[in-house]
Protein backbone atom coordinates (compact mmCIF):
# COMPACT_ATOMS: atom_id res chain seq x y z
CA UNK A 1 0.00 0.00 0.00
CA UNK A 2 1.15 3.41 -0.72
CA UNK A 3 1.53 5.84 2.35
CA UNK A 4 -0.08 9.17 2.19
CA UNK A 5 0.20 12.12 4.26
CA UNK A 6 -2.98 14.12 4.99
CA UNK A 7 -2.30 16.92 6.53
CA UNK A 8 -5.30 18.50 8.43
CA UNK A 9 -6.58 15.01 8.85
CA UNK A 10 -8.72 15.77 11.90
CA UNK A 11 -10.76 18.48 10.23
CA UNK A 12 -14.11 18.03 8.36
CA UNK A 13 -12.86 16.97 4.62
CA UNK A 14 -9.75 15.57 5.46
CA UNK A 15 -11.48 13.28 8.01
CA UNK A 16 -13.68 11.97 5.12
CA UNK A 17 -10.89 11.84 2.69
CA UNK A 18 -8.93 9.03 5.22
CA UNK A 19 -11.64 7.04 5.20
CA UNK A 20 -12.06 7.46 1.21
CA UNK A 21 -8.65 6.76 0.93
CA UNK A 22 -8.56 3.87 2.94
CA UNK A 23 -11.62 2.61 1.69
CA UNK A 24 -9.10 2.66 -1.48
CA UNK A 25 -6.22 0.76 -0.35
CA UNK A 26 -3.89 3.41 0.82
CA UNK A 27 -2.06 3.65 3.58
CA UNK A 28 -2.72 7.31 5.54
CA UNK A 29 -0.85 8.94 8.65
CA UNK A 30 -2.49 12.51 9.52
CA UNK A 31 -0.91 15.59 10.67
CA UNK A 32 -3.36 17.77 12.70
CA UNK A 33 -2.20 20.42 15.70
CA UNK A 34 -5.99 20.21 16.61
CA UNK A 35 -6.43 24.00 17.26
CA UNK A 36 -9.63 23.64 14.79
CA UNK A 37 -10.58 20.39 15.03
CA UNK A 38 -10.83 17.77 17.39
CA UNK A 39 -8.73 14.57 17.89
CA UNK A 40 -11.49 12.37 18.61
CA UNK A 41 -12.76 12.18 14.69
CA UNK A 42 -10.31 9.60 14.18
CA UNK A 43 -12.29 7.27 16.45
CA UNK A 44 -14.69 7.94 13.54
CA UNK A 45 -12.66 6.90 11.12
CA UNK A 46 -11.53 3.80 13.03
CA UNK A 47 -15.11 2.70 13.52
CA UNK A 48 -15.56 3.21 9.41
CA UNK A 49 -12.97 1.61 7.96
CA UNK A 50 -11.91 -0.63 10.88
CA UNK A 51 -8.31 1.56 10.52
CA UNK A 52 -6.57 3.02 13.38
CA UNK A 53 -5.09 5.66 11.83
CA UNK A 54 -1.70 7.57 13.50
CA UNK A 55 -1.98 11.76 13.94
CA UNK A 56 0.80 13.90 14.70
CA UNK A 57 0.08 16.81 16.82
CA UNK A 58 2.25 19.03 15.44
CA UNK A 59 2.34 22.53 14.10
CA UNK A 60 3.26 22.79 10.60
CA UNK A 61 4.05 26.31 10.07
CA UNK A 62 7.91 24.92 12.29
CA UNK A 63 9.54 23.88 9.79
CA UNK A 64 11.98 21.69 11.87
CA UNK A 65 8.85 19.69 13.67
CA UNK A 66 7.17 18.99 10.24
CA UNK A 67 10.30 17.80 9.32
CA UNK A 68 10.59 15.55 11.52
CA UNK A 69 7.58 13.75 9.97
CA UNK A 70 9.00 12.88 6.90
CA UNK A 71 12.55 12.00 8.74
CA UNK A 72 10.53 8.87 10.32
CA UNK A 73 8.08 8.24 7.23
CA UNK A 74 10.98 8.23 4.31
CA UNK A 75 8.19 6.23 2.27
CA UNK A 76 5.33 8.89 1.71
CA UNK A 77 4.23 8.86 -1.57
CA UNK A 78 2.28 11.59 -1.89
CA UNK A 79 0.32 14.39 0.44
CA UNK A 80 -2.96 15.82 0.12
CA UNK A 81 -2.52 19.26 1.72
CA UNK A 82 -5.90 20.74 3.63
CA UNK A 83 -4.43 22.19 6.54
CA UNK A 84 -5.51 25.69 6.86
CA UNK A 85 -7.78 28.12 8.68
CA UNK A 86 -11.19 28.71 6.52
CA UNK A 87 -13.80 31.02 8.00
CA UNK A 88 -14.42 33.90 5.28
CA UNK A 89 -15.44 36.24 8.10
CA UNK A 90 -12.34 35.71 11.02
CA UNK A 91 -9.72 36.31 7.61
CA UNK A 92 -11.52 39.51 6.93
CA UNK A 93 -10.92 40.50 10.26
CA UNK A 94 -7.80 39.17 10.95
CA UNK A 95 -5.93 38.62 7.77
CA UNK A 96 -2.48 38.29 9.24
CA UNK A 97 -3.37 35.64 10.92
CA UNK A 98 -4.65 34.00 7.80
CA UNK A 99 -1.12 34.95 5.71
CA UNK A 100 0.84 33.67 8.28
CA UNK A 101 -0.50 30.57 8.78
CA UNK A 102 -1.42 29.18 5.71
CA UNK A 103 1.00 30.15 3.03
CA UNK A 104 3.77 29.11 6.06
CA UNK A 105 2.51 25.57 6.38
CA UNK A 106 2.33 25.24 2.79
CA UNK A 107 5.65 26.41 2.30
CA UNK A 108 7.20 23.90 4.67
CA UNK A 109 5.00 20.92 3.94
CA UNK A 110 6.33 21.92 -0.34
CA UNK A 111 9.52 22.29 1.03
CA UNK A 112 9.89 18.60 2.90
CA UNK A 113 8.42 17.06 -0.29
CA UNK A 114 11.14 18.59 -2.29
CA UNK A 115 13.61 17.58 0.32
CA UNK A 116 12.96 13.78 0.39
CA UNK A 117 11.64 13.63 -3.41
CA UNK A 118 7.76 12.90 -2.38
CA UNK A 119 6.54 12.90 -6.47
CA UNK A 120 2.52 13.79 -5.57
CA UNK A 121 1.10 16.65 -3.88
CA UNK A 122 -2.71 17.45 -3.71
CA UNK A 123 -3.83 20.98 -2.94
CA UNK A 124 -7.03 21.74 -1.30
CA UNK A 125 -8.17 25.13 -2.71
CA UNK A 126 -11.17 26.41 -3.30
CA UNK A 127 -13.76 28.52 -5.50
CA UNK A 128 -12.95 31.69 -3.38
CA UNK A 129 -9.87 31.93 -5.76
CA UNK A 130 -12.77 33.21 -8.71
CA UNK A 131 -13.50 36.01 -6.66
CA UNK A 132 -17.00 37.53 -7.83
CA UNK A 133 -16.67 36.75 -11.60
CA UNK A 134 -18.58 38.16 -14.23
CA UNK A 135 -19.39 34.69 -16.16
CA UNK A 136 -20.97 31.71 -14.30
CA UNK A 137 -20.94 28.45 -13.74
CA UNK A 138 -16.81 28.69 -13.71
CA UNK A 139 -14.61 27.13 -15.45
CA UNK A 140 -11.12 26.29 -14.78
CA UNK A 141 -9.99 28.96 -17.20
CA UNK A 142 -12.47 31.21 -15.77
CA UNK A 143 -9.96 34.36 -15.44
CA UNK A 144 -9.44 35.11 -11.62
CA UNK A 145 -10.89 38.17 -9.62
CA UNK A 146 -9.50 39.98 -7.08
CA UNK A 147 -10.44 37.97 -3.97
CA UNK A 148 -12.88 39.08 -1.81
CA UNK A 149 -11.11 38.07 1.45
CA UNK A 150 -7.87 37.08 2.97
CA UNK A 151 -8.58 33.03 2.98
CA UNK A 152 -9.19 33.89 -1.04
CA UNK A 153 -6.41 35.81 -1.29
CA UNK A 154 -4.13 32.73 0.74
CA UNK A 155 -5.51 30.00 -1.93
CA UNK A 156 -4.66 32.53 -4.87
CA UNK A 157 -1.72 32.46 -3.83
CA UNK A 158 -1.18 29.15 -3.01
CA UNK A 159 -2.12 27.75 -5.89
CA UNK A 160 0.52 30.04 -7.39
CA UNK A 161 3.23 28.63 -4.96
CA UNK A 162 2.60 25.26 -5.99
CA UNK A 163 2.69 26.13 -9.66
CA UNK A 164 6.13 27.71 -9.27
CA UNK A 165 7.39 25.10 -6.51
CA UNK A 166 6.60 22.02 -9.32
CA UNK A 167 8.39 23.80 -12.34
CA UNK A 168 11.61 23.75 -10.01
CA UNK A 169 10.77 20.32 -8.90
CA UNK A 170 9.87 16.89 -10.00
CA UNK A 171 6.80 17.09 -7.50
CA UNK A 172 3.76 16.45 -9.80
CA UNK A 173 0.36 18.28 -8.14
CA UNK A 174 -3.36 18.59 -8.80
CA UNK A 175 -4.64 21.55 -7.54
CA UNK A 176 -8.80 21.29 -6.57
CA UNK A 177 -11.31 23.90 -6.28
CA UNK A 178 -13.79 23.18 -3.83
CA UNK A 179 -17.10 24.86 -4.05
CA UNK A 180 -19.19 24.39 -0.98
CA UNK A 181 -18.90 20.85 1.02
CA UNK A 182 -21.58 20.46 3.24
CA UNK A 183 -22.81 16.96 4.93
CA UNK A 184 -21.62 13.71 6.63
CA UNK A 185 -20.54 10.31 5.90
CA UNK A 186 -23.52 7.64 6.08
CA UNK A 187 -22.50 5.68 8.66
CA UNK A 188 -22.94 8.92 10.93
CA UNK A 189 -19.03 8.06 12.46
CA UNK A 190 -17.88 11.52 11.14
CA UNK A 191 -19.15 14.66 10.24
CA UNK A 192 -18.33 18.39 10.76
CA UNK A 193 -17.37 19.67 14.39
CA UNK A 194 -17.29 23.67 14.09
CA UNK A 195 -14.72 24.75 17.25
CA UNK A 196 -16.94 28.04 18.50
CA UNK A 197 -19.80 29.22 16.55
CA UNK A 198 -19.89 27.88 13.22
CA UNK A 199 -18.85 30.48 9.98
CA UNK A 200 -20.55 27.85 7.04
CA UNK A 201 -24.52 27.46 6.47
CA UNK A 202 -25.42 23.85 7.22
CA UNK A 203 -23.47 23.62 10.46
CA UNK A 204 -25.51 27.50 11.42
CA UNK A 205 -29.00 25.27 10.29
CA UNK A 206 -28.46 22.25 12.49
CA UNK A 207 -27.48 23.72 14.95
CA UNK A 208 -30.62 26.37 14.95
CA UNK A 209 -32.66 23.61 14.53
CA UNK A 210 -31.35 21.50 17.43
CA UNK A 211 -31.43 24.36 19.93
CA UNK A 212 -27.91 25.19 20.36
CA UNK A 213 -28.20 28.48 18.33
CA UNK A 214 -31.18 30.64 19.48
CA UNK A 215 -31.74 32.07 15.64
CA UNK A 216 -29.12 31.84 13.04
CA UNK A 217 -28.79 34.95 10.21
CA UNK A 218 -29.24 35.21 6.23
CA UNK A 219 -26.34 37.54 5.87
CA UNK A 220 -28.33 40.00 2.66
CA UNK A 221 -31.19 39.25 1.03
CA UNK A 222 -30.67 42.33 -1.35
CA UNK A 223 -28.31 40.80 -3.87
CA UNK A 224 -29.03 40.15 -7.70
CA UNK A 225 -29.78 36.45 -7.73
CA UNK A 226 -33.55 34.64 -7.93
CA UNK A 227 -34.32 35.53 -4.20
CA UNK A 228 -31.94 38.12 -3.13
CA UNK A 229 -29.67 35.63 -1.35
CA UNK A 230 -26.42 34.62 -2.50
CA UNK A 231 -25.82 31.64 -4.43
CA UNK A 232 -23.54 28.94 -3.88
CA UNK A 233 -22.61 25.50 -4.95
CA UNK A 234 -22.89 22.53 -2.50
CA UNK A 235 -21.72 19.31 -2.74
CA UNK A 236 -21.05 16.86 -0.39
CA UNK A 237 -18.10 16.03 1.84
CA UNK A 238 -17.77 12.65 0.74
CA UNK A 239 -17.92 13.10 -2.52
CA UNK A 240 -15.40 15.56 -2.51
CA UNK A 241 -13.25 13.19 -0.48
CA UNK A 242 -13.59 10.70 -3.48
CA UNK A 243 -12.21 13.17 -5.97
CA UNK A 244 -8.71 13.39 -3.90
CA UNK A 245 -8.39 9.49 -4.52
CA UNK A 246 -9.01 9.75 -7.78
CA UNK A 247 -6.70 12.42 -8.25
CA UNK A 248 -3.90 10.86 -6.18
CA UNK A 249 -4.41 8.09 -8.67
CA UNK A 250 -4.44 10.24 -11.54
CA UNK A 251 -0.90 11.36 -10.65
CA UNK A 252 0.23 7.90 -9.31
CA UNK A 253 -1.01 6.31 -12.63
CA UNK A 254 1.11 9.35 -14.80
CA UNK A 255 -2.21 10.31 -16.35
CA UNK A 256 -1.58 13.87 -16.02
CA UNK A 257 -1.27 15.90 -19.14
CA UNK A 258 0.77 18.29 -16.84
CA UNK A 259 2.82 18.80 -13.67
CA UNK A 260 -0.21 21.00 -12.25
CA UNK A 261 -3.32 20.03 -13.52
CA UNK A 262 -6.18 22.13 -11.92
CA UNK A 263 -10.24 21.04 -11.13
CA UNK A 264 -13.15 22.18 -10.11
CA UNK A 265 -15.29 20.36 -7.57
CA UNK A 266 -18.83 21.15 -7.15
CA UNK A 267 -22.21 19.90 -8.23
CA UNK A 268 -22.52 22.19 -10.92
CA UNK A 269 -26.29 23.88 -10.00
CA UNK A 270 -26.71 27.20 -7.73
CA UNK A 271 -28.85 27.26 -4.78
CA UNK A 272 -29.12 29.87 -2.55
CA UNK A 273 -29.32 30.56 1.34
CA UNK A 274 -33.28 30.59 1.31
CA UNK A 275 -33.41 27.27 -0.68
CA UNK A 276 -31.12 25.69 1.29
CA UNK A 277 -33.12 26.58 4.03
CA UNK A 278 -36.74 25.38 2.51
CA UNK A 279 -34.97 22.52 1.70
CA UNK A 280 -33.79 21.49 5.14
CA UNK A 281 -37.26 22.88 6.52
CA UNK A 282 -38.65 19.71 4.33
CA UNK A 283 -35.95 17.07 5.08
CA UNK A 284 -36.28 17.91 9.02
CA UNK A 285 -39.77 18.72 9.05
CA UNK A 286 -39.68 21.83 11.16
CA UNK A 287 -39.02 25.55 10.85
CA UNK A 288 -36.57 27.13 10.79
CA UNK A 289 -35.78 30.13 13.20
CA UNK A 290 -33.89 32.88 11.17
CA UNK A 291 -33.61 36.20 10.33
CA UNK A 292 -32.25 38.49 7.62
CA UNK A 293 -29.41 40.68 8.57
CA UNK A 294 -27.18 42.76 6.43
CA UNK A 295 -24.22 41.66 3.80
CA UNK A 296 -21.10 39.67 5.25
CA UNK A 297 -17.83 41.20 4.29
CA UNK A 298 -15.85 39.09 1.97
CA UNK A 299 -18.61 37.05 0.49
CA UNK A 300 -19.45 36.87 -3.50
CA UNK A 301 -22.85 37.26 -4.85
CA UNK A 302 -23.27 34.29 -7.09
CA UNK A 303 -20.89 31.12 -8.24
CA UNK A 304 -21.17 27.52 -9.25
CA UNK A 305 -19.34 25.34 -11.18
CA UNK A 306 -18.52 23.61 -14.54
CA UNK A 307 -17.63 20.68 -13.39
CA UNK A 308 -16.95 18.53 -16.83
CA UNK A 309 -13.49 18.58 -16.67
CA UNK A 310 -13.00 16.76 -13.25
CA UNK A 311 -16.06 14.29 -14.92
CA UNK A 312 -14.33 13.43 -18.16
CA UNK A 313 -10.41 13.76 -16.91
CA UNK A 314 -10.59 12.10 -13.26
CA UNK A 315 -13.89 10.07 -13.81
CA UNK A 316 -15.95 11.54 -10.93
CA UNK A 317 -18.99 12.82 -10.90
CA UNK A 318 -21.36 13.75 -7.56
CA UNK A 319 -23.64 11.18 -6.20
CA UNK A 320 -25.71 13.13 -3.33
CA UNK A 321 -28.69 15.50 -4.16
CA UNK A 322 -28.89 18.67 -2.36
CA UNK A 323 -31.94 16.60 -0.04
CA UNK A 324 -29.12 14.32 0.71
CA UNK A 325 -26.72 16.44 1.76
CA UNK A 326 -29.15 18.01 4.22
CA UNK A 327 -30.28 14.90 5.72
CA UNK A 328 -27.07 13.40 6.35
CA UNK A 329 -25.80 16.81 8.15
CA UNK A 330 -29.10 16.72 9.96
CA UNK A 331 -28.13 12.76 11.10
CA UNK A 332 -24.84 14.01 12.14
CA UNK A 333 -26.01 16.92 14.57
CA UNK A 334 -28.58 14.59 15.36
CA UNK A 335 -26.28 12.24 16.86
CA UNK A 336 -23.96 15.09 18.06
CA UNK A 337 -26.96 15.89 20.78
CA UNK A 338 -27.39 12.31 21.93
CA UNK A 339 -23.70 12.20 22.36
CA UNK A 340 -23.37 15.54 24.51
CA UNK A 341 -26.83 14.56 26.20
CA UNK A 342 -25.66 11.13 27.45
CA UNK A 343 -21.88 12.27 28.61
CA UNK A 344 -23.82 15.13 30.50
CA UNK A 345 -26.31 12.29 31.94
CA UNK A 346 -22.78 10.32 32.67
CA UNK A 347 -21.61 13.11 34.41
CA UNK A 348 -24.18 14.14 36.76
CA UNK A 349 -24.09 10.15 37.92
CA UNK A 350 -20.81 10.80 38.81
CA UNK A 351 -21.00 13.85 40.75
């Protein structure tokens, strides 16, 4: 089996890509400092695939600790790269923070797969890199816009580090542009865990719906799409986690036409806030409690994706509906509740 390094392996989609990628035949080892996820999503995966799978805790924006991790695994054969921080709003607000920590991790993971002559690297980027463009669904020639926050502005220019780190390397990379993932794996073992109050739609629904939000917030329901709420395209976790196996294999199998090879992920239709919302309101069969509050900073009006590349050139194509995806993240909050209600039962036995 081949050994891949996920890095960010404790977080939502890199959680669900170990289990794809097991599911696969790989080996995996994870590398997650856990300040934005949790640990314990690994149990998750073990229950899934029957895998334990190893984690190190470690930081990777010191160089000299990530390096460490490829002293004792000399036989990595590739890395799938999704450690980062993501919330739209915090980069807006903090953007520094957002600089500093993403472009440095990427740098030192790109620079220990020079180092030890890792051939396959697998960027996790995303749709932000579009900016608010003037054409839609995008394509992946789509000419970029100036992004419209500082985690857009980090993938821009990641995806231009990688481009200029694998013409000075042998590294071959596939860079993928997620849209919007949203839902859980079947078997309800793993799911999103937002650390503080959630920054993405579905997590802000379940949790209104369960009661640990008093009212969640359409941020703008004044913009120039079908219902004055912006428009995005969701697609779901898992079957974004399948598209990094095929692309791993794409690179393993020397399919790739060149040594960074770019595709979009997403489900190719545009819903927006409000529908997402009627359409949970249907799967969950209960109302939602929301209001309408002014624009976010840093989000785009409208964007979805072309998606026909990643269909014809990797073979993948999205299995869940947009119902789906709801009631899978609605079984995964779901079971969330029971899980905090019975350790807080546990817990008052014991005191």
């Amino acid at each position: 089996m081949k050994k891949i390094l996920v890095t960010g392996g404790c977080g939502y989609i890199g959680s669900h890509t170990i289990v794809d990628l097991i599911q696969n035949g790989f080996e995996v080892i994870s590398v997650d400092n856990n300040s934005r996820s949790k640990a314990t999503i690994l149990e998750g995966v073990e229950k899934t695939t029957g895998v334990k799978v190893k984690n190190y805790t470690v930081d990777l924006c010191i160089f000299d600790d990530t390096h460490a991790i490829f002293q004792e695994n000399p036989d990595i054969a590739g890395i799938i790269h999704f450690a980062a921080y993501k919330a739209v709003g915090e980069s807006v607000e903090n953007p520094l923070l957002y600089f500093e920590n993403n472009l440095n991790s990427l740098i030192n993971i790109l620079k220990c797969a020079s180092e030890f002559s890792i051939p396959h690297f697998v960027f996790s980027s995303s749709c932000t890199v579009y900016g608010n463009p003037t054409e839609i669904p995008v394509t992946e020639t789509t000419v970029l816009k100036e992004a419209e926050s500082a985690y857009g502005y980090t993938k821009q220019m990641g995806e231009q580090i990688v481009q200029q780190t694998v013409i000075a390397t042998n590294i071959q990379s596939v860079l993928l542009r997620y849209f919007n993932p949203v839902g859980a794996h079947p078997s309800n073992n793993i799911g999103e865990i937002p650390v503080g109050p959630p920054a993405n739609l579905v997590p802000a629904i379940t949790q209104t719906a369960i009661g640990k939000l008093p009212q969640m917030t359409v941020h703008g329901n004044d913009y120039p799409t079908k219902d004055g709420s912006c428009v995005r395209d969701y697609i779901h976790v898992c079957d974004i986690a399948h598209a990094h196996t095929l692309a791993l294999n794409y690179l393993i199998e020397k399919r790739n036409s060149s040594n960074c090879d770019i595709f979009n992920l997403g489900s190719g239709n545009g819903h927006s806030v409000l529908e997402v919302i009627r359409t949970f309101e249907k799967v969950a069969e209960r109302k939602l409690n929301y209001t309408i509050g002014p624009r976010r900073p840093g989000d785009v009006v409208a964007i979805f994706a072309n998606n026909e590349k990643a269909r014809t050139v990797l073979g993948w194509a999205p299995k869940y509906s947009l119902e789906e995806m709801m009631q899978t993240a609605w079984n995964w909050e779901l079971k969330l509740n029971r899980d905090e209600n019975l350790f807080a039962t546990k817990n008052a036995t014991l005191n």
